[in-house]
ModelCIF file with pLDDT and N, C-alpha, C, O atoms, coordinates in Angstrom:
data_MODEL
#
_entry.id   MODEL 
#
_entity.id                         1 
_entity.type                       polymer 
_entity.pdbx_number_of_molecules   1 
#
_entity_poly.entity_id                      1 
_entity_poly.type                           'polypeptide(L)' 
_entity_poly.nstd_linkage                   no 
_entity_poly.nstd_monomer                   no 
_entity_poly.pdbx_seq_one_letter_code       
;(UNK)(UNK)(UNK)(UNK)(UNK)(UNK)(UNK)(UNK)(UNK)(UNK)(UNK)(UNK)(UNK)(UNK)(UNK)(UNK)
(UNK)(UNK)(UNK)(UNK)(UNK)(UNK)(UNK)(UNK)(UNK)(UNK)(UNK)(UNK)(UNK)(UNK)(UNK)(UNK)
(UNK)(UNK)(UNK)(UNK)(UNK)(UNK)(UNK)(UNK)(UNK)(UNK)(UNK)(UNK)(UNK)(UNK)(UNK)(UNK)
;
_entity_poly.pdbx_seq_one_letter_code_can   XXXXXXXXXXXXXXXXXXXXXXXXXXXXXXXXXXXXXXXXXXXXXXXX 
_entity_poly.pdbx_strand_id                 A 
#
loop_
_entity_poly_seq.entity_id 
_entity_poly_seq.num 
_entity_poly_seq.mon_id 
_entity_poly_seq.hetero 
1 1  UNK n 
1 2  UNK n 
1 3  UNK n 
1 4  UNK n 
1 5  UNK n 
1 6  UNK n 
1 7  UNK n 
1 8  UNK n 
1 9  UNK n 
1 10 UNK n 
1 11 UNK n 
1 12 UNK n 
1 13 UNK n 
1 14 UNK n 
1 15 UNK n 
1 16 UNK n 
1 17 UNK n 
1 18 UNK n 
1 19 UNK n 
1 20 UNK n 
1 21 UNK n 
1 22 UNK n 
1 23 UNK n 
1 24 UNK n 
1 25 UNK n 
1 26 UNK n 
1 27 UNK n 
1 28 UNK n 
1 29 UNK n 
1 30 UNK n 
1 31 UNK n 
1 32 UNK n 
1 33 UNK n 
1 34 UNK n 
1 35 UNK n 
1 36 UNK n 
1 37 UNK n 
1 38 UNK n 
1 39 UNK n 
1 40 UNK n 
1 41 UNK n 
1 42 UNK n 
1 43 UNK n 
1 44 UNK n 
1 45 UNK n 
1 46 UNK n 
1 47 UNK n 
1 48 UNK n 
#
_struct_asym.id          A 
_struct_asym.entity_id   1 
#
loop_
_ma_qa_metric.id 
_ma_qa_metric.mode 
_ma_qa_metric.name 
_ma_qa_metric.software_group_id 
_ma_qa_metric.type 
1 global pLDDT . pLDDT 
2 local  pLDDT . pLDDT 
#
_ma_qa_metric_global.metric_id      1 
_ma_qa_metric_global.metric_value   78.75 
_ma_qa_metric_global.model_id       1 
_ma_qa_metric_global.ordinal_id     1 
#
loop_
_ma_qa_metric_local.label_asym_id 
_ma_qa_metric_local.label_comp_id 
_ma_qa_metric_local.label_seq_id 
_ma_qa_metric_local.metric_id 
_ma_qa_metric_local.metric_value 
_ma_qa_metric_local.model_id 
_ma_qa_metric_local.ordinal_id 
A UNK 1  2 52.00 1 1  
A UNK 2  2 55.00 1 2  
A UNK 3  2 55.00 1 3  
A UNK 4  2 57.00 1 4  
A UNK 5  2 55.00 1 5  
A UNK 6  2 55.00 1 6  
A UNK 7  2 50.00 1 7  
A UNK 8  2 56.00 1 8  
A UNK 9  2 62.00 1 9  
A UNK 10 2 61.00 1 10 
A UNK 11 2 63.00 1 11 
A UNK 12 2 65.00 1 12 
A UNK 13 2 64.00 1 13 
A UNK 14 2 62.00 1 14 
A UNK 15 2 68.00 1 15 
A UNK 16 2 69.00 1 16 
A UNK 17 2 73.00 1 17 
A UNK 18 2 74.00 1 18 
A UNK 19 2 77.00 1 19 
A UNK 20 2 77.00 1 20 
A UNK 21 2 82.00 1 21 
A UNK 22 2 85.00 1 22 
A UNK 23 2 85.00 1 23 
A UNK 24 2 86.00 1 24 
A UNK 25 2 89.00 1 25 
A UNK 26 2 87.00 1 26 
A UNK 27 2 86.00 1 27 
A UNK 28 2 89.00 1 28 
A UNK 29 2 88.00 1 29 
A UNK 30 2 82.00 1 30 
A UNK 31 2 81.00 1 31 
A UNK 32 2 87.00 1 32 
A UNK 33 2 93.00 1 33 
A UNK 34 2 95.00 1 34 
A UNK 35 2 97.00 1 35 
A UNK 36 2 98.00 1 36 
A UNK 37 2 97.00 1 37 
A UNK 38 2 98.00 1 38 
A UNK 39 2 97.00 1 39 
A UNK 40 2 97.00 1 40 
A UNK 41 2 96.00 1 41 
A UNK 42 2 96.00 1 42 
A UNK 43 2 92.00 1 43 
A UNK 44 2 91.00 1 44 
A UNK 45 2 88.00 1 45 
A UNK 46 2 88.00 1 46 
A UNK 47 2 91.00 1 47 
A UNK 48 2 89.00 1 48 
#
loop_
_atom_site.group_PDB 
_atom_site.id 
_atom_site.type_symbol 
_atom_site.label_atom_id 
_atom_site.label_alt_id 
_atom_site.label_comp_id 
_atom_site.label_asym_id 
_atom_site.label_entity_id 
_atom_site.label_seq_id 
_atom_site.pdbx_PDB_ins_code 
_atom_site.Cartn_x 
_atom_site.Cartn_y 
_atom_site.Cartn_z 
_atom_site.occupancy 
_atom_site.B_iso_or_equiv 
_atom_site.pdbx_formal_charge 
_atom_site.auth_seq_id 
_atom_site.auth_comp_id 
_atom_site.auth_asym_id 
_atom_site.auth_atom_id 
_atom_site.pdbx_PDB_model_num 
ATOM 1   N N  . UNK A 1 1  ? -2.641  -27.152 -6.136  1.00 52.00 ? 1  UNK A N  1 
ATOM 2   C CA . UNK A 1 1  ? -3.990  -27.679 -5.919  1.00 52.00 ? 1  UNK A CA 1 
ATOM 3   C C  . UNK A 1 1  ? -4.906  -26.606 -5.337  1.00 52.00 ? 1  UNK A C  1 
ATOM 4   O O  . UNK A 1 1  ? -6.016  -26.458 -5.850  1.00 52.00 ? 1  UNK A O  1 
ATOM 5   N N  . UNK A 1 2  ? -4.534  -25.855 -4.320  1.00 55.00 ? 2  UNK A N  1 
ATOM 6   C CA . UNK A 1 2  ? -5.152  -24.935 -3.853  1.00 55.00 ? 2  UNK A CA 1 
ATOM 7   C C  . UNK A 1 2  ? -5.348  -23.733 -4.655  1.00 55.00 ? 2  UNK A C  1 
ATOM 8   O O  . UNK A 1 2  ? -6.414  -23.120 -4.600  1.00 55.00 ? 2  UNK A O  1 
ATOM 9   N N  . UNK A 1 3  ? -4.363  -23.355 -5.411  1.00 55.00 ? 3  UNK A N  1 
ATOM 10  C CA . UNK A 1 3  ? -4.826  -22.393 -6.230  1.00 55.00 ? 3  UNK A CA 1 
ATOM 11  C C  . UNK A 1 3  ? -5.302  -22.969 -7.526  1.00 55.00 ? 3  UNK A C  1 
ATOM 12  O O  . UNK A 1 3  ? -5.471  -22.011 -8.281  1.00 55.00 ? 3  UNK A O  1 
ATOM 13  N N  . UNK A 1 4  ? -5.568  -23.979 -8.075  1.00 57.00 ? 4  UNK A N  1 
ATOM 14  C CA . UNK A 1 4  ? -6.552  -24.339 -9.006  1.00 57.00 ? 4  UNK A CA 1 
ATOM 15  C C  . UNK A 1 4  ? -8.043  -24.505 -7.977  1.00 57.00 ? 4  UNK A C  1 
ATOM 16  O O  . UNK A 1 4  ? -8.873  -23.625 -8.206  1.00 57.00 ? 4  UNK A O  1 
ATOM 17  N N  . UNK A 1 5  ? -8.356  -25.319 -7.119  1.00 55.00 ? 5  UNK A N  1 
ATOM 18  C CA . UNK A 1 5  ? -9.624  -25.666 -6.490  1.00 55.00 ? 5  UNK A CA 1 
ATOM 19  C C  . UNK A 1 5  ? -10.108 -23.699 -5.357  1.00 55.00 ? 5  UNK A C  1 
ATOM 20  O O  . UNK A 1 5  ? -11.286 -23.416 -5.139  1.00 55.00 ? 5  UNK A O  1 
ATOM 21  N N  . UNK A 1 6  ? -9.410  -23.135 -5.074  1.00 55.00 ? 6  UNK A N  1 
ATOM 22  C CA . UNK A 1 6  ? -10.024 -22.024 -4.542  1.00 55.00 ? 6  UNK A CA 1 
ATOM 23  C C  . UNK A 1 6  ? -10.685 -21.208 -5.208  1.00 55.00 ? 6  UNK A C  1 
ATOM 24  O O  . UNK A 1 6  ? -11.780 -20.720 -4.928  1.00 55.00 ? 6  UNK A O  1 
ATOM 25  N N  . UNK A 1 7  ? -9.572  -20.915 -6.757  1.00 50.00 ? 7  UNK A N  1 
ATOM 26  C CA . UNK A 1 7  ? -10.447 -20.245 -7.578  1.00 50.00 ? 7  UNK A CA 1 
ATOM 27  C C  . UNK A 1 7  ? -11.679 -20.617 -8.334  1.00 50.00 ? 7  UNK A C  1 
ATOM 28  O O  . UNK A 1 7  ? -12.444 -19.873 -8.948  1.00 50.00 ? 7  UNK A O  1 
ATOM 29  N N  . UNK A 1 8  ? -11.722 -21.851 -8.178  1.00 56.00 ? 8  UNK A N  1 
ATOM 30  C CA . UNK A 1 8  ? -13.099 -22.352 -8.759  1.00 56.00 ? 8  UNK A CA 1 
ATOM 31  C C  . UNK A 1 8  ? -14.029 -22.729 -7.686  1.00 56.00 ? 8  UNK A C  1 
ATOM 32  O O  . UNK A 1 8  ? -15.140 -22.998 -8.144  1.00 56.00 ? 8  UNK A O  1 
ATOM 33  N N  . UNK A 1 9  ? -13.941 -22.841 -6.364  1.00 62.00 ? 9  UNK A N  1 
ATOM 34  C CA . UNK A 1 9  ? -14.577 -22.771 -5.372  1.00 62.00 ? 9  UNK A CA 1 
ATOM 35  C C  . UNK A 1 9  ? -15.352 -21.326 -4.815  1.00 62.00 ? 9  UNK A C  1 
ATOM 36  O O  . UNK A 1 9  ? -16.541 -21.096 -4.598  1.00 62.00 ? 9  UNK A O  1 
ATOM 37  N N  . UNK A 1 10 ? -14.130 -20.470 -4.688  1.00 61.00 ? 10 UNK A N  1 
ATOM 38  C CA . UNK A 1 10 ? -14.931 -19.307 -4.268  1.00 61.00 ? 10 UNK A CA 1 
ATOM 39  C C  . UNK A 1 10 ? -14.633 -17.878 -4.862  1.00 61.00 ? 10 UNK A C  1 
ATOM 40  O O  . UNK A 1 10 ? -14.276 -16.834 -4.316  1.00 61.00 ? 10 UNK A O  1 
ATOM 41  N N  . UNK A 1 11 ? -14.970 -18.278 -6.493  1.00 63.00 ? 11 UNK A N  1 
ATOM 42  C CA . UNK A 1 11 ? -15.299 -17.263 -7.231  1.00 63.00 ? 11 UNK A CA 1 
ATOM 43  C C  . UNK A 1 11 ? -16.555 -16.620 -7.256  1.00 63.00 ? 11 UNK A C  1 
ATOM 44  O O  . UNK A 1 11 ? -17.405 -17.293 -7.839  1.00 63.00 ? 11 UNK A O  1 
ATOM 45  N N  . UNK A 1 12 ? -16.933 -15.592 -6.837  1.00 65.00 ? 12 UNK A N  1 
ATOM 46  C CA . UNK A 1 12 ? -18.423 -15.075 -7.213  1.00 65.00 ? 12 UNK A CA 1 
ATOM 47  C C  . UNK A 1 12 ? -19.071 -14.807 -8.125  1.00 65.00 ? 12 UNK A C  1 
ATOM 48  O O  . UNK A 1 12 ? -20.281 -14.622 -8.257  1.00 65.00 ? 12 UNK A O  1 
ATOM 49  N N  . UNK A 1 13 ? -17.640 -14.765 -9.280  1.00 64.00 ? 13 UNK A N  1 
ATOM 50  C CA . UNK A 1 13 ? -18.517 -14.336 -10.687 1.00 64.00 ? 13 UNK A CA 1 
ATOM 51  C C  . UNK A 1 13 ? -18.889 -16.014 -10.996 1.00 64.00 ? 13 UNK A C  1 
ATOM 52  O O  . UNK A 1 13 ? -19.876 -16.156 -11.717 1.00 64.00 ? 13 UNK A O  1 
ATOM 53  N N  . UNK A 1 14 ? -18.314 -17.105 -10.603 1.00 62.00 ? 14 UNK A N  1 
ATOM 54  C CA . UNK A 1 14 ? -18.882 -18.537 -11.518 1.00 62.00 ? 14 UNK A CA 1 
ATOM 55  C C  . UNK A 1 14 ? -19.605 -18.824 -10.691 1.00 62.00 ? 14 UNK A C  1 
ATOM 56  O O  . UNK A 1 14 ? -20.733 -18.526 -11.083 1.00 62.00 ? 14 UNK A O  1 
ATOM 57  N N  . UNK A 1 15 ? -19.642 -19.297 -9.613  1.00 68.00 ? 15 UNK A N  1 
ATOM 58  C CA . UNK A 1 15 ? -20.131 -19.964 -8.098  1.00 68.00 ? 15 UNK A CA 1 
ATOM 59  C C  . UNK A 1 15 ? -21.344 -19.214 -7.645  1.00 68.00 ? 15 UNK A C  1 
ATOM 60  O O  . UNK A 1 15 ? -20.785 -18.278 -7.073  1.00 68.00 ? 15 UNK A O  1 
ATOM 61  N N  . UNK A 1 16 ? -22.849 -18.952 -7.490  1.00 69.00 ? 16 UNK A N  1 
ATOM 62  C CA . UNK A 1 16 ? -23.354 -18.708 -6.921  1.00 69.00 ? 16 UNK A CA 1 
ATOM 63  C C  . UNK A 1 16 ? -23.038 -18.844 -5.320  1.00 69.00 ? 16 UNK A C  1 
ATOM 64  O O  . UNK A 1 16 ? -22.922 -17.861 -4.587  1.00 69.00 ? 16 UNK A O  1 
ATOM 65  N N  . UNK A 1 17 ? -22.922 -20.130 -4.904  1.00 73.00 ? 17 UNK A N  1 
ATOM 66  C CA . UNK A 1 17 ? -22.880 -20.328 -3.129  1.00 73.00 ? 17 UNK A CA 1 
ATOM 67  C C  . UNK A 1 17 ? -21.948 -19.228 -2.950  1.00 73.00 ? 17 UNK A C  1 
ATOM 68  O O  . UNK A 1 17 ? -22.165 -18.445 -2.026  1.00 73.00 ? 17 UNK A O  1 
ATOM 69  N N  . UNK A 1 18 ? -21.032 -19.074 -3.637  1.00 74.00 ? 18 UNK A N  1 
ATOM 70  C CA . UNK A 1 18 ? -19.898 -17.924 -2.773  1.00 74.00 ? 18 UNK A CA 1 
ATOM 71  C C  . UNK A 1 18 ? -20.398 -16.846 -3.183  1.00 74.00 ? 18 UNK A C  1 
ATOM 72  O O  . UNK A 1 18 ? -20.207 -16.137 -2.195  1.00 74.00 ? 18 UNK A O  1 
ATOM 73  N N  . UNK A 1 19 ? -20.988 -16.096 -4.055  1.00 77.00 ? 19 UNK A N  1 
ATOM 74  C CA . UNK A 1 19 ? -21.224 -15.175 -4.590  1.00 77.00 ? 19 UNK A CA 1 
ATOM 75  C C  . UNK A 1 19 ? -22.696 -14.508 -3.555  1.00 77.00 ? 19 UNK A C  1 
ATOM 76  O O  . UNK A 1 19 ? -23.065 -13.334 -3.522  1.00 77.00 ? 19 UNK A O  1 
ATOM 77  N N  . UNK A 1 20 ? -23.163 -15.409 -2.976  1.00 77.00 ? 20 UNK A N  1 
ATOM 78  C CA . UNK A 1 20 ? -24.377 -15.093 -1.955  1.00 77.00 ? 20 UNK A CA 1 
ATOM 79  C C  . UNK A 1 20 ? -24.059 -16.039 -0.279  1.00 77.00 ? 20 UNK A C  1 
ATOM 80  O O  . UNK A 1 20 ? -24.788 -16.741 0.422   1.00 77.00 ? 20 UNK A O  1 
ATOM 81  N N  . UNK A 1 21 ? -22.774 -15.647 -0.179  1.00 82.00 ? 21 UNK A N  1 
ATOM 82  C CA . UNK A 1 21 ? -22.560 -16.729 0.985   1.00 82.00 ? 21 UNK A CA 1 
ATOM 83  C C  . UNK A 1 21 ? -23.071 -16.056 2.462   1.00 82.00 ? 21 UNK A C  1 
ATOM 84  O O  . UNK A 1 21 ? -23.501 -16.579 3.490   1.00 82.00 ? 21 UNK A O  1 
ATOM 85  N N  . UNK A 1 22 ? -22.776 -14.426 2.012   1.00 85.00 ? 22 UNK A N  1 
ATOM 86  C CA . UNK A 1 22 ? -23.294 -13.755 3.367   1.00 85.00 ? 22 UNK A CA 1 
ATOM 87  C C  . UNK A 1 22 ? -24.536 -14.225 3.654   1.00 85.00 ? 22 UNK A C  1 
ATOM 88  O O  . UNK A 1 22 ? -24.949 -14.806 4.657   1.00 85.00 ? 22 UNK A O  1 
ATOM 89  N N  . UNK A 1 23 ? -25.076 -13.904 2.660   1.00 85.00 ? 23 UNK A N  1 
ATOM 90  C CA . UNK A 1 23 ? -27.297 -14.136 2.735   1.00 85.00 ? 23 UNK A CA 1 
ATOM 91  C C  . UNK A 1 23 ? -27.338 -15.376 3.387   1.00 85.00 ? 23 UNK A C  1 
ATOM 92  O O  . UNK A 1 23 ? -27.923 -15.467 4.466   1.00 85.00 ? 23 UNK A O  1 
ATOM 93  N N  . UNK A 1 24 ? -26.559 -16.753 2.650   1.00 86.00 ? 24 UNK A N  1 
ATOM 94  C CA . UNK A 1 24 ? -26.731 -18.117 2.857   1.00 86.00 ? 24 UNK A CA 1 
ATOM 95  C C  . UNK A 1 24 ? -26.997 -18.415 4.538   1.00 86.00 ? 24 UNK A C  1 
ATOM 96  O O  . UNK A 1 24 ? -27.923 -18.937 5.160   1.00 86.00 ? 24 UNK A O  1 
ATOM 97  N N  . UNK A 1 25 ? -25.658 -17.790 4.935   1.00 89.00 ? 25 UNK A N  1 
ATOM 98  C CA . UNK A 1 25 ? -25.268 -17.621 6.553   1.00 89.00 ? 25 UNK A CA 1 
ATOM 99  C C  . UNK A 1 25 ? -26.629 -17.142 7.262   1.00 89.00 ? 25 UNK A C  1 
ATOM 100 O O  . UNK A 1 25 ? -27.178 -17.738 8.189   1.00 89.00 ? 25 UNK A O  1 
ATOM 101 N N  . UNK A 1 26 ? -27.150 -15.745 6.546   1.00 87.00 ? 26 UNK A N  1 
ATOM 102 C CA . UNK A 1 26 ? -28.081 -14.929 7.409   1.00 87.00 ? 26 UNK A CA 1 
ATOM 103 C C  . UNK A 1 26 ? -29.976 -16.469 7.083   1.00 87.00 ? 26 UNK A C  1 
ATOM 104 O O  . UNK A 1 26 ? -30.842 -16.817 7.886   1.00 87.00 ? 26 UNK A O  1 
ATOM 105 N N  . UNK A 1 27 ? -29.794 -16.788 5.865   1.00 86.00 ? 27 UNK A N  1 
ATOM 106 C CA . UNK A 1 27 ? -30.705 -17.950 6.428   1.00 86.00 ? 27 UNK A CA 1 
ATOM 107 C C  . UNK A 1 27 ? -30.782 -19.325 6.921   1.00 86.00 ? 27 UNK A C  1 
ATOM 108 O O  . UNK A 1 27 ? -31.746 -20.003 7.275   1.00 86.00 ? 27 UNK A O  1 
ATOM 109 N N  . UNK A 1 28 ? -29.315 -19.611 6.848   1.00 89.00 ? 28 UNK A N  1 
ATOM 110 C CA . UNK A 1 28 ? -29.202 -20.713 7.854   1.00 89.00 ? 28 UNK A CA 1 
ATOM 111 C C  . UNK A 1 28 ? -29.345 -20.419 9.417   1.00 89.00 ? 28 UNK A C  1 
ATOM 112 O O  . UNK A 1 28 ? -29.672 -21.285 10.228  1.00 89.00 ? 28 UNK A O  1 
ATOM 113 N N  . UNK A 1 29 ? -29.064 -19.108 9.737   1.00 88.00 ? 29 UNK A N  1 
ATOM 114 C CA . UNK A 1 29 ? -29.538 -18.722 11.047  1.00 88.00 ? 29 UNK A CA 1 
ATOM 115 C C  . UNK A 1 29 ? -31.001 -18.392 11.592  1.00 88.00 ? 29 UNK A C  1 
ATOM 116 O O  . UNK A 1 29 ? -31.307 -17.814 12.635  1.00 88.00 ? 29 UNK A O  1 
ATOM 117 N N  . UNK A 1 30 ? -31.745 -18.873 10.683  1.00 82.00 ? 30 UNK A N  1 
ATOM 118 C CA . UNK A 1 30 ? -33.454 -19.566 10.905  1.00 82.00 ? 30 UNK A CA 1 
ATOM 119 C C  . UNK A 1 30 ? -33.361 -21.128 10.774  1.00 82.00 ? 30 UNK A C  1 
ATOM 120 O O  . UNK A 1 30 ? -34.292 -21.759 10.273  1.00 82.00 ? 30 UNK A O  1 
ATOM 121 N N  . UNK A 1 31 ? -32.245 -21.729 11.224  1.00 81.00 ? 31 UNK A N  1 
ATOM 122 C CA . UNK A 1 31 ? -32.578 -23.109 10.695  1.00 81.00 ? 31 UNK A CA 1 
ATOM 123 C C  . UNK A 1 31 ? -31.557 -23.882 11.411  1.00 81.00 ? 31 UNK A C  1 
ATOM 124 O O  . UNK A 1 31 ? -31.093 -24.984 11.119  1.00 81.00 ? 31 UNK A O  1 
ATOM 125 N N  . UNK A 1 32 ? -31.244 -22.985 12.559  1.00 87.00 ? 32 UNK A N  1 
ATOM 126 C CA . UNK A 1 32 ? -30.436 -23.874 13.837  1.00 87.00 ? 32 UNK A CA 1 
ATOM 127 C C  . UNK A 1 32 ? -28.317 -23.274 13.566  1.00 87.00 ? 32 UNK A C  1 
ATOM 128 O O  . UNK A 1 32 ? -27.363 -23.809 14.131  1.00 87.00 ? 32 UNK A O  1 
ATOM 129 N N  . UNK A 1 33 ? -28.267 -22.317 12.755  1.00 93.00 ? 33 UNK A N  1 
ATOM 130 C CA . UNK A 1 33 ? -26.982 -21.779 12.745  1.00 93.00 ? 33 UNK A CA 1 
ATOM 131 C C  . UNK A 1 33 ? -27.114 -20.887 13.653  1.00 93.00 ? 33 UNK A C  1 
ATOM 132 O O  . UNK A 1 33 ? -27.249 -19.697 13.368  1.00 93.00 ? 33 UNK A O  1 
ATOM 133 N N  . UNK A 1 34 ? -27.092 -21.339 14.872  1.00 95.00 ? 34 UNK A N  1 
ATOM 134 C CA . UNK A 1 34 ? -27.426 -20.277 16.280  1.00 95.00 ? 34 UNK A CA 1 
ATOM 135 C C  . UNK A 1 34 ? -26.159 -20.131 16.811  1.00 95.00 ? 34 UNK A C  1 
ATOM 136 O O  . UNK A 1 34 ? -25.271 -20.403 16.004  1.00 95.00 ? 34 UNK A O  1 
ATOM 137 N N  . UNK A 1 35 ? -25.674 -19.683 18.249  1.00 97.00 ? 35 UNK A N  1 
ATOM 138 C CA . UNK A 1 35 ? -25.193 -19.714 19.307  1.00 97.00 ? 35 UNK A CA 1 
ATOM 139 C C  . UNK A 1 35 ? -25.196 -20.873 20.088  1.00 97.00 ? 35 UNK A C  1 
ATOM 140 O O  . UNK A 1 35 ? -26.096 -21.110 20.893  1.00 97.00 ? 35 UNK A O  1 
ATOM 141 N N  . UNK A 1 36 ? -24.348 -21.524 19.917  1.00 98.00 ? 36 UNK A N  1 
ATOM 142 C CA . UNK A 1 36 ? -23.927 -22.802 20.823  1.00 98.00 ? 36 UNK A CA 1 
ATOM 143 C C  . UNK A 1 36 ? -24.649 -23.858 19.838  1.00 98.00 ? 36 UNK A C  1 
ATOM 144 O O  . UNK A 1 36 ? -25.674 -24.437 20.197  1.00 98.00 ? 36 UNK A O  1 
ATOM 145 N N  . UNK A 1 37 ? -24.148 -24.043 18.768  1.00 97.00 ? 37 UNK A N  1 
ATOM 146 C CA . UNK A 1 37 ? -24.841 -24.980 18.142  1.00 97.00 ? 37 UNK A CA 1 
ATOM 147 C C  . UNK A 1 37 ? -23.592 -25.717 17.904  1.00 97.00 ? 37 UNK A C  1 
ATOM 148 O O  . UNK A 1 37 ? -22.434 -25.300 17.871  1.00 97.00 ? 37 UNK A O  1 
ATOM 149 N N  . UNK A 1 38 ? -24.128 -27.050 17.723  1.00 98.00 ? 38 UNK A N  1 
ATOM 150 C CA . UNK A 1 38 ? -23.184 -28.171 16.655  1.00 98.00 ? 38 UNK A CA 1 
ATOM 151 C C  . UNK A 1 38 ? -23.175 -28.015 15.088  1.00 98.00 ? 38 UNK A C  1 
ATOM 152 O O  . UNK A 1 38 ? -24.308 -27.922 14.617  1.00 98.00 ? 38 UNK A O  1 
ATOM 153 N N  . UNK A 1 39 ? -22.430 -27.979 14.433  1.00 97.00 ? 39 UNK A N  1 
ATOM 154 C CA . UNK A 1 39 ? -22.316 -28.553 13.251  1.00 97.00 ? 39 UNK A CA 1 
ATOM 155 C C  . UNK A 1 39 ? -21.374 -29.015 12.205  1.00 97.00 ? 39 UNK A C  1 
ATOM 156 O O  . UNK A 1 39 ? -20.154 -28.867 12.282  1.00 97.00 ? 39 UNK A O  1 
ATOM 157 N N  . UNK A 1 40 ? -22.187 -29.749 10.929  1.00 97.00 ? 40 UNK A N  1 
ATOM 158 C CA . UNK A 1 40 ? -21.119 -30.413 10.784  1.00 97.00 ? 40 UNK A CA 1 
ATOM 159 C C  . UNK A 1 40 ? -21.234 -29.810 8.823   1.00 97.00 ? 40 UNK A C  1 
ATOM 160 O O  . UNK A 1 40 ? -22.151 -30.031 8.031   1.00 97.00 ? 40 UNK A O  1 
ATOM 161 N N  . UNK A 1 41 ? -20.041 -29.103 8.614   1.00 96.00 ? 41 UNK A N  1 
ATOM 162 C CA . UNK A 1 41 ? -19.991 -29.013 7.161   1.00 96.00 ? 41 UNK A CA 1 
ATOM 163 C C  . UNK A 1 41 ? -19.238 -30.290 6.149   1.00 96.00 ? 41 UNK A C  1 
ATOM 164 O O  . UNK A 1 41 ? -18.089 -30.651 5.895   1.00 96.00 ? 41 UNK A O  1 
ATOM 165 N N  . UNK A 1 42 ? -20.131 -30.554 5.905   1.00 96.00 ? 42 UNK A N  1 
ATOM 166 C CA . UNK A 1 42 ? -19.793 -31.834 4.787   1.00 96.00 ? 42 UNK A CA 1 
ATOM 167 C C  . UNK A 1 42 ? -19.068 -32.007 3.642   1.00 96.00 ? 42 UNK A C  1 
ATOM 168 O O  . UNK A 1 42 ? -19.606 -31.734 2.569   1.00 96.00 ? 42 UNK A O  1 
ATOM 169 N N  . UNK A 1 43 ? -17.806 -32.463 3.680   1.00 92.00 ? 43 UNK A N  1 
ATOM 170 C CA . UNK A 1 43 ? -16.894 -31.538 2.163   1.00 92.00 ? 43 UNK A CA 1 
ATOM 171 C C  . UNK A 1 43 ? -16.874 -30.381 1.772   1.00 92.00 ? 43 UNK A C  1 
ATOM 172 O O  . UNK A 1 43 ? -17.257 -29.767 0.776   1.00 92.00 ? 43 UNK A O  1 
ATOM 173 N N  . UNK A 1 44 ? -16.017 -30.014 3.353   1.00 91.00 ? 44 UNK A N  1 
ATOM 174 C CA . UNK A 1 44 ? -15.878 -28.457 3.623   1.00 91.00 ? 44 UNK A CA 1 
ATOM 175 C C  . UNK A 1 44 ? -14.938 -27.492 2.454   1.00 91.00 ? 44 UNK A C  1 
ATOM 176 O O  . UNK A 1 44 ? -14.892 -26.267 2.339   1.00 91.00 ? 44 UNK A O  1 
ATOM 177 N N  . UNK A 1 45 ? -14.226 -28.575 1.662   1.00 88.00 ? 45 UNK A N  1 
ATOM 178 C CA . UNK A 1 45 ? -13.325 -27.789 0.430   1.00 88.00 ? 45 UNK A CA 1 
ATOM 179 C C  . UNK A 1 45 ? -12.361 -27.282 0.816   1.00 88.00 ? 45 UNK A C  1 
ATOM 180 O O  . UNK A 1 45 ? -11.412 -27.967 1.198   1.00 88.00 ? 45 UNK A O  1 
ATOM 181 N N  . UNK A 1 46 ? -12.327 -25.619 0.827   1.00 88.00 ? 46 UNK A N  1 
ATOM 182 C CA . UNK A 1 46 ? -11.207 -25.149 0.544   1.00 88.00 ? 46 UNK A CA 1 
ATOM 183 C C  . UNK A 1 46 ? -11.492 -23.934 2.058   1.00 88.00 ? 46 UNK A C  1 
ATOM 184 O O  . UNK A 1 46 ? -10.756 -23.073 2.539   1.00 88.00 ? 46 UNK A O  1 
ATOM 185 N N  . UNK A 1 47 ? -13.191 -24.500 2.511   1.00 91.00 ? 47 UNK A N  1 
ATOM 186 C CA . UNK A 1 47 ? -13.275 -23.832 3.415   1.00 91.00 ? 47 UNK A CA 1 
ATOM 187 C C  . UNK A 1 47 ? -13.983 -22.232 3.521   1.00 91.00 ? 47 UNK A C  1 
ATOM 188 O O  . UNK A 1 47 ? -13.925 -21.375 4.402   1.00 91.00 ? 47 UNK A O  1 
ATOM 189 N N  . UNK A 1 48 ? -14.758 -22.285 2.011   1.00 89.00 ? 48 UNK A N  1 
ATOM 190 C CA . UNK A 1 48 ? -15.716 -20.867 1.660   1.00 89.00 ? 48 UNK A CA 1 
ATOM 191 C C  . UNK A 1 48 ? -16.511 -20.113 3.166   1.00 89.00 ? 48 UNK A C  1 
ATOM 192 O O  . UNK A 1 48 ? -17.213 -19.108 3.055   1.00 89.00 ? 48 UNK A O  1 
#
């Protein structure tokens, strides 16, 4: 299961989100991905 759902999760050549996950990170940190924050990832997967 894991190696069918990882590789289709966090491939960069199919998957944009993984393929730009650094950037994603660097603008969720204008938008409360701070230091001492809560949060909650929602059908976290395989865990990208």
């Amino acid at each position: 299961v894991l190696g069918k759902f990882a590789g289709i999760f966090e491939d960069k050549e199919s998957r944009d989100i993984a393929r730009v996950a650094p950037d994603l990170i660097k603008m969720l940190e204008s938008f409360g991905l701070v230091e001492g924050a809560r949060v909650v990832d929602v059908g976290c997967g395989t865990g990208l």
